[in-house]
C-alpha atoms as a PDB file:
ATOM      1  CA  UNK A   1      21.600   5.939 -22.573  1.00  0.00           C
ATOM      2  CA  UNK A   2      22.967   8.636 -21.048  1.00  0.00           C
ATOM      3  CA  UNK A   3      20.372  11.347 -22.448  1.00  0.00           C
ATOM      4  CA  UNK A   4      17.437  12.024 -19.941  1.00  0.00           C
ATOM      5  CA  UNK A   5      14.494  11.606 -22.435  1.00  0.00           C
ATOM      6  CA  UNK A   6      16.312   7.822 -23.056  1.00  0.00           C
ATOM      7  CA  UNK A   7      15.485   6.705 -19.376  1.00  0.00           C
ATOM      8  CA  UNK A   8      12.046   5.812 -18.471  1.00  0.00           C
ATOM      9  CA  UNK A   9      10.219   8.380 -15.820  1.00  0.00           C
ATOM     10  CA  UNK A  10      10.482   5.887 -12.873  1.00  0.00           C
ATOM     11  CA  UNK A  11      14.761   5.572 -13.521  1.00  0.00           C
ATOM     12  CA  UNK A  12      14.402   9.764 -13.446  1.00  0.00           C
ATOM     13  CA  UNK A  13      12.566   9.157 -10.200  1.00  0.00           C
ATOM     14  CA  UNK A  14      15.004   6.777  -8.067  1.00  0.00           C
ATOM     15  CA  UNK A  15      18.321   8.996  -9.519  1.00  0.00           C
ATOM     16  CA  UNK A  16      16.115  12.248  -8.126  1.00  0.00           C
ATOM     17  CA  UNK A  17      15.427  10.837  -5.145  1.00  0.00           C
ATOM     18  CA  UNK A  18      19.239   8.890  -4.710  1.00  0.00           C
ATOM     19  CA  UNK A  19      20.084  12.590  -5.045  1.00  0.00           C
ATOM     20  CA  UNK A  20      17.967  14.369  -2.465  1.00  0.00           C
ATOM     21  CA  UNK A  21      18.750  11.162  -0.136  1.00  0.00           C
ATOM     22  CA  UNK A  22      22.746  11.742  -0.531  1.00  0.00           C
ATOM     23  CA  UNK A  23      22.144  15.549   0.174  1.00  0.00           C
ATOM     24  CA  UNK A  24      19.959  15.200   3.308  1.00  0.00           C
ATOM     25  CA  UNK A  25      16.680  16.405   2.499  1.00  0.00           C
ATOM     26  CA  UNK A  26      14.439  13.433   1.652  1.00  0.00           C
ATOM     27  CA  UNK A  27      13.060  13.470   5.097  1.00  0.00           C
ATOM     28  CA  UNK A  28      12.401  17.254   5.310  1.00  0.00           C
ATOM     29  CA  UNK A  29      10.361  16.826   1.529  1.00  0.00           C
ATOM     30  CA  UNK A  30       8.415  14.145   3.555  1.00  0.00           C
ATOM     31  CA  UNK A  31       7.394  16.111   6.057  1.00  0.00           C
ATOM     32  CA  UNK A  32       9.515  14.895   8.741  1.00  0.00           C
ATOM     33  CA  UNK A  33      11.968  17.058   9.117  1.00  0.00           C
ATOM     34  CA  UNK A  34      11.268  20.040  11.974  1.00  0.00           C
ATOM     35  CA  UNK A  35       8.028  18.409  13.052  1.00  0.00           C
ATOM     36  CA  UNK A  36       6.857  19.556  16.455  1.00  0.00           C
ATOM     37  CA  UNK A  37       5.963  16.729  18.198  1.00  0.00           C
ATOM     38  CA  UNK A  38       4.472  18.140  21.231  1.00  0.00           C
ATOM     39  CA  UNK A  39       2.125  20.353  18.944  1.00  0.00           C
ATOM     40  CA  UNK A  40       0.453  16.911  17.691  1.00  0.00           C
ATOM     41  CA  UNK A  41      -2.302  15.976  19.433  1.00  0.00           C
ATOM     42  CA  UNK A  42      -2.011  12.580  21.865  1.00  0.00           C
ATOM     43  CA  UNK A  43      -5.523  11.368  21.393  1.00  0.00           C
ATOM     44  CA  UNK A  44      -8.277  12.086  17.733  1.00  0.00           C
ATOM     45  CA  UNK A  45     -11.423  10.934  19.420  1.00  0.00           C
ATOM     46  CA  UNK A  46     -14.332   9.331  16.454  1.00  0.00           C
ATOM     47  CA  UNK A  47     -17.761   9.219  16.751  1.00  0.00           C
ATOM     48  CA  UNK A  48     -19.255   5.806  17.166  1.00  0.00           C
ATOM     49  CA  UNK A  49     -22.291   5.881  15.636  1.00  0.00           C
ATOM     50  CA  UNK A  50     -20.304   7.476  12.298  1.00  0.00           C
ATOM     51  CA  UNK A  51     -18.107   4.677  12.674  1.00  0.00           C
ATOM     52  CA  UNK A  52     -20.521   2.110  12.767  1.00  0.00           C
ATOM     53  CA  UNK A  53     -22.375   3.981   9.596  1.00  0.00           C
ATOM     54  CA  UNK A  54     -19.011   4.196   7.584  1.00  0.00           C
ATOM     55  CA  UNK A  55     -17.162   0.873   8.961  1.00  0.00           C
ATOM     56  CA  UNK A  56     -13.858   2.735   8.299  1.00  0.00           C
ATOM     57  CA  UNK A  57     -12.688   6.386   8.836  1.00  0.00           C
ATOM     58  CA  UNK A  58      -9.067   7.978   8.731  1.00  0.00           C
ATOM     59  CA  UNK A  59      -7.817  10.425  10.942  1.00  0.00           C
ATOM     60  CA  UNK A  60      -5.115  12.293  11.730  1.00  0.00           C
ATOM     61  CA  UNK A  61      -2.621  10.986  14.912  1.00  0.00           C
ATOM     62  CA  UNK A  62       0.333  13.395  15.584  1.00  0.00           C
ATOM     63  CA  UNK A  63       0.191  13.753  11.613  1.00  0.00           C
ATOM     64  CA  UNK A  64      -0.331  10.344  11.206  1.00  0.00           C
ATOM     65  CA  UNK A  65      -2.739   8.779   8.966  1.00  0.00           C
ATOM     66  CA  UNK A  66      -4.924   6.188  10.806  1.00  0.00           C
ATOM     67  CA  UNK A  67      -7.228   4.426   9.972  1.00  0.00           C
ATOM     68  CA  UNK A  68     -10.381   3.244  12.568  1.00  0.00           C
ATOM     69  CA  UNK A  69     -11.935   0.592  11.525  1.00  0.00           C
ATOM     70  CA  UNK A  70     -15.571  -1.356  12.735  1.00  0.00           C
ATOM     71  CA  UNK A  71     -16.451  -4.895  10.964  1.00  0.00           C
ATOM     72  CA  UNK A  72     -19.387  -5.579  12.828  1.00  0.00           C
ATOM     73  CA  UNK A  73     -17.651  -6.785  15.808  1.00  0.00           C
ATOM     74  CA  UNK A  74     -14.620  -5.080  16.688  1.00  0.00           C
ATOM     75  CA  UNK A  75     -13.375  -1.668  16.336  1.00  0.00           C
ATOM     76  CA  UNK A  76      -9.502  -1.661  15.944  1.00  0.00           C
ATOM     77  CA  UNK A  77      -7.250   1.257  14.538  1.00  0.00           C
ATOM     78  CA  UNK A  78      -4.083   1.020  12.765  1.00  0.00           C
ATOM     79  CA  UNK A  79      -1.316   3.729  11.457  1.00  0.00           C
ATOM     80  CA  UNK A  80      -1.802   4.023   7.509  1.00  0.00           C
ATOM     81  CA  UNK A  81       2.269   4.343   7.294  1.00  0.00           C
ATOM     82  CA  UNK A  82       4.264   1.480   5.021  1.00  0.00           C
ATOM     83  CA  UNK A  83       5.926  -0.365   7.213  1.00  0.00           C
ATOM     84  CA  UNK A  84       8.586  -0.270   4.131  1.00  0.00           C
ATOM     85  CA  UNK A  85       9.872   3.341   3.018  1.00  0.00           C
ATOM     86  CA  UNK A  86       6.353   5.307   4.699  1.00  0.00           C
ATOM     87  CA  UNK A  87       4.367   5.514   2.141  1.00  0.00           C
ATOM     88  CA  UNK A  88       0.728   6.266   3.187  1.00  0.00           C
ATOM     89  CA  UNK A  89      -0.937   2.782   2.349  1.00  0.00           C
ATOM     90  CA  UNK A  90      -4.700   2.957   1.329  1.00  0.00           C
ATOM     91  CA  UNK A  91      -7.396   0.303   1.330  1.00  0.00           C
ATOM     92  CA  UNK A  92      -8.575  -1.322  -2.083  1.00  0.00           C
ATOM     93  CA  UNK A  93     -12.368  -3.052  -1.253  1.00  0.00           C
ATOM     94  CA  UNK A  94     -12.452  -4.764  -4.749  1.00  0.00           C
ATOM     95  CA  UNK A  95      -9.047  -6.671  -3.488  1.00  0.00           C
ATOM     96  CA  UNK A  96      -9.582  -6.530   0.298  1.00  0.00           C
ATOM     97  CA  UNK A  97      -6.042  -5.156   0.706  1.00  0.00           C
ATOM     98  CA  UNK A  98      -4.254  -2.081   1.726  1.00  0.00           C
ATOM     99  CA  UNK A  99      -1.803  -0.922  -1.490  1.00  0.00           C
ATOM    100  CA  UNK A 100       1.013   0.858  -1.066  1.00  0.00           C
ATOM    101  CA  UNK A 101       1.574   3.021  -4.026  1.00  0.00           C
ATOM    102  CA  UNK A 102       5.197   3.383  -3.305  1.00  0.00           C
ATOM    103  CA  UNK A 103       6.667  -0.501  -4.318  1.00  0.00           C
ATOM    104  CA  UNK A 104       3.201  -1.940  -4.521  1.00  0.00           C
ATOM    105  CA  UNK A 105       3.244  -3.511  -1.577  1.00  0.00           C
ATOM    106  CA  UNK A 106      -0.099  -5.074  -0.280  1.00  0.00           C
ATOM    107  CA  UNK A 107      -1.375  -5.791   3.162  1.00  0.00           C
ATOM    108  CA  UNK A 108      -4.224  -8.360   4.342  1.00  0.00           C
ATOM    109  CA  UNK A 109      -7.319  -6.925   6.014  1.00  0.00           C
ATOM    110  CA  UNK A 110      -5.700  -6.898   8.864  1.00  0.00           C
ATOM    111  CA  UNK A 111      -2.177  -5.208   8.693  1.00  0.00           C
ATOM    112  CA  UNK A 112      -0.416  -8.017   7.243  1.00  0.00           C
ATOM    113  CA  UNK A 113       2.170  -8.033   4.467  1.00  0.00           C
ATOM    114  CA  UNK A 114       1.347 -10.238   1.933  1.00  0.00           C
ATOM    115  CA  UNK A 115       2.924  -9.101  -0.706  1.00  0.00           C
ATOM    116  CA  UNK A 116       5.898  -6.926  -2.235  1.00  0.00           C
ATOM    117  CA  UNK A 117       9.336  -5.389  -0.200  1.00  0.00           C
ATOM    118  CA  UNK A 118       6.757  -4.446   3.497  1.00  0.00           C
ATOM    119  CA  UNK A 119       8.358  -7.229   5.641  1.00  0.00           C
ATOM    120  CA  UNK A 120       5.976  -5.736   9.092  1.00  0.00           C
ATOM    121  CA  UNK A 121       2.760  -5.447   9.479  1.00  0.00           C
ATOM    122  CA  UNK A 122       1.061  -1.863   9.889  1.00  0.00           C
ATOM    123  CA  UNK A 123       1.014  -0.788  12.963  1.00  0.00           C
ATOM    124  CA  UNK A 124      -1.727  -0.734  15.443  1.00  0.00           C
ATOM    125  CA  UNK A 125      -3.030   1.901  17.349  1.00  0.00           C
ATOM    126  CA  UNK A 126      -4.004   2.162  21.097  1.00  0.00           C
ATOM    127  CA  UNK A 127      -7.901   2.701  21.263  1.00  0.00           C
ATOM    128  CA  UNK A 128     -10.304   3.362  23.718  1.00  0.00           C
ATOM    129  CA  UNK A 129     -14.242   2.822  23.303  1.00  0.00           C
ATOM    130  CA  UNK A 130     -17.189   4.038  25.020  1.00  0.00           C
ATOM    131  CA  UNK A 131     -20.308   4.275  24.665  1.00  0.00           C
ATOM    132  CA  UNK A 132     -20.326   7.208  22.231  1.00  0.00           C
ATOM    133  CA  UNK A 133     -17.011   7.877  21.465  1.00  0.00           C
ATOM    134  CA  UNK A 134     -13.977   5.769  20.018  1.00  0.00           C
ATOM    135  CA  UNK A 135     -10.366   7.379  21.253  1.00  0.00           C
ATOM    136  CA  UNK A 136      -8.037   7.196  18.930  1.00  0.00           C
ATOM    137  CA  UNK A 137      -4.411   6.976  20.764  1.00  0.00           C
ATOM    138  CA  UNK A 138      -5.833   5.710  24.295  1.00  0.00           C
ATOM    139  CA  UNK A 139      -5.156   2.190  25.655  1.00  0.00           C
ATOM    140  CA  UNK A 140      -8.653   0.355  26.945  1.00  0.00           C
ATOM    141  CA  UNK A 141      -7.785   1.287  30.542  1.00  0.00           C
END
């Protein structure tokens, strides 16, 4: 087993990635590496009436994927990040979960791991809501 084509693609995968991890640059590949964090915005500000049209809509936070989300009664947002490796989780209507593509883990409706390695629940976002606006990154004051 020790020619390449022998292994299956995902064993090619983890040795590739056990590789870049060992030398360092895993987290620069990702995206992370040299961020500037005080370019990101603090605040992504939605417009209600879209969000009540759509029920869900993704944004960016600080290069964050989050998600906003309005079931009829509440609005809440929540960081699209695995709470596992960081993956970027999405959501799956026909099995009311968020999938992680990564280890297949699988989240409730609300955040919560209910299935593979995620051992956290995604996490939630500060919001603010008025009457025409929903601000993404804001506590309620």
């Amino acid at each position: 087993m020790g020619k390449t084509e022998d292994r299956p693609p995902c064993a090619e995968r983890r040795r590739l990635i056990g590789w870049l991890g060992a030398a360092g640059l895993v987290p620069l590949l990702a995206g992370c590496g040299g961020r500037d964090e005080e370019a990101a915005p603090a605040a992504v500000s939605v417009d209600r009436a879209r969000l009540e049209r759509e029920g869900r809509v993704v944004v960016k936070l600080g290069g964050e994927p989050v998600e906003v989300k309005f079931d009829g009664e509440r609005i809440e947002a929540r960081s699209l990040v695995c709470t596992h490796v960081g993956c970027v989780v999405r959501w799956d209507s026909e099995q009311d979960r968020y999938v992680c593509p990564c280890h297949e883990g699988r989240f409730d409706a609300d955040g919560n791991p209910v299935a593979g390695p995620p051992t956290t629940p995604l996490r939630r976002v500060a919001l603010r809501v008025t009457e025409t606006t929903v601000l993404i990154g804001e506590d309620d004051a």
